[in-house]
Protein backbone atom coordinates (compact mmCIF):
# COMPACT_ATOMS: atom_id res chain seq x y z
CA UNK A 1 16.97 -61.15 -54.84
CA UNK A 2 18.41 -62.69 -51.50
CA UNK A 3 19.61 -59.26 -50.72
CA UNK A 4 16.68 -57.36 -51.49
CA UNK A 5 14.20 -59.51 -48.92
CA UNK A 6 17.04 -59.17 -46.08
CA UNK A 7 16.87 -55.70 -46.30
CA UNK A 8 13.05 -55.59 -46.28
CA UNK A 9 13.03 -58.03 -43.43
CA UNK A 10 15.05 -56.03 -41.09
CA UNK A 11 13.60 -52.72 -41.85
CA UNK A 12 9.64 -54.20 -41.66
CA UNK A 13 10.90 -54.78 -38.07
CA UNK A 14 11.44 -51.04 -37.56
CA UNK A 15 7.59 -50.16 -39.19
CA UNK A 16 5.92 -52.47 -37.46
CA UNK A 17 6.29 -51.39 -33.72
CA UNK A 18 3.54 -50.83 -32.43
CA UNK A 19 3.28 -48.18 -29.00
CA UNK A 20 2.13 -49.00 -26.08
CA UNK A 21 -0.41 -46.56 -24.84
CA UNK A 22 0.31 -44.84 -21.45
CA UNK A 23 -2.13 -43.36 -19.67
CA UNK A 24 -6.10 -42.84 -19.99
CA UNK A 25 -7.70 -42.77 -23.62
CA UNK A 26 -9.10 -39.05 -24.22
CA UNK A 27 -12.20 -40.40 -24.51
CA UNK A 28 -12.48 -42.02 -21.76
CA UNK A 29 -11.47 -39.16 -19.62
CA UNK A 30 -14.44 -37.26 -21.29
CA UNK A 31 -16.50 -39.95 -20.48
CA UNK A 32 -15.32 -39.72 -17.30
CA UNK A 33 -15.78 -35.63 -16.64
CA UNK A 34 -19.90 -35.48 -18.22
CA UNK A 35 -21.01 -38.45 -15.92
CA UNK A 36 -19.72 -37.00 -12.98
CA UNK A 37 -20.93 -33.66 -14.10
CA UNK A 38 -24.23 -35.65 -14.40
CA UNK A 39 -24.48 -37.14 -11.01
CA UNK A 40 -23.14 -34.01 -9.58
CA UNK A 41 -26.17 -31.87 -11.43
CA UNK A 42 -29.00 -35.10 -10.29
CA UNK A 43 -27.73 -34.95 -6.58
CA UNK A 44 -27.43 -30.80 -6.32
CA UNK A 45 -30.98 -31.12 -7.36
CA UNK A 46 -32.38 -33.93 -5.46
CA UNK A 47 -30.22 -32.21 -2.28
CA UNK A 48 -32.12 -28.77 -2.87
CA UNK A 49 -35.47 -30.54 -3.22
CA UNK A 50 -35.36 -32.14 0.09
CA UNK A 51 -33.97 -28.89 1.98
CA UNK A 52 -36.58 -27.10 0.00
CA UNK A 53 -39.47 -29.67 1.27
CA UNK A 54 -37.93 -29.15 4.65
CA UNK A 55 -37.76 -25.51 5.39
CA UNK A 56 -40.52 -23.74 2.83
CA UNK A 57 -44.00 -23.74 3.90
CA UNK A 58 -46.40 -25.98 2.59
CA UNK A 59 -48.44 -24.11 -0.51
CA UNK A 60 -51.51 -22.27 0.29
CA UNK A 61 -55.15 -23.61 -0.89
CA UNK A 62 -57.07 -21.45 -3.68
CA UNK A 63 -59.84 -19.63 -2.50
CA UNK A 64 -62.90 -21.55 -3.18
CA UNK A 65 -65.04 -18.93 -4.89
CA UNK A 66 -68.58 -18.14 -3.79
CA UNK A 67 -70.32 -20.00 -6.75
CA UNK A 68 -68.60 -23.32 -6.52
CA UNK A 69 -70.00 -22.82 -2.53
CA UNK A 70 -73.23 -22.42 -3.43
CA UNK A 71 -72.91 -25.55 -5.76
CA UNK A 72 -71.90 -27.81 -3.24
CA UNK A 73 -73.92 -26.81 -0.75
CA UNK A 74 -77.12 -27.10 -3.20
CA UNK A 75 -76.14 -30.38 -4.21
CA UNK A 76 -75.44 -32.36 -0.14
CA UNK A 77 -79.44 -30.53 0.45
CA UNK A 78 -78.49 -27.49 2.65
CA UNK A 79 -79.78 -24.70 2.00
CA UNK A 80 -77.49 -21.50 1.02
CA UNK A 81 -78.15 -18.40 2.88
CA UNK A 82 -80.30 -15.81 2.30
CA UNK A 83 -82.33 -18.34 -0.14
């Protein structure tokens, strides 16, 4: 029995080892790649809505249409013309 635990001893040393891990976990380095790819998307965006507020020109009013005139004009008193 003496010889059976010595040789159990000395080979649980062997199975037991455990590895030291070199290098970045893979998940980490995925981690890694989609929040860059994140900020990269949020700040090509924000970048292209300030050159865009820069250089296009500001939108263009509707037309106010004849009607919605005569509305207004009806209700501050004035007279529309050709009443």
């Amino acid at each position: 029995m003496d010889q059976d635990q010595f040789t159990f001893s000395e080979n649980a040393g062997n199975v037991i080892k455990e590895e030291v891990a070199k290098g970045l976990n893979p998940g980490v380095i995925v981690l890694i790649v989609v929040v860059g790819l994140v900020v990269l998307f949020l700040g090509g965006n924000y970048a292209l809505y300030i050159y865009a507020r820069k250089t296009l020109p500001p939108k263009k009013k509707k037309p106010v249409s004849k009607k919605k005139l005569k509305k207004e004009r009806l209700k501050q008193g004035v007279s529309a013309p050709g009443e």
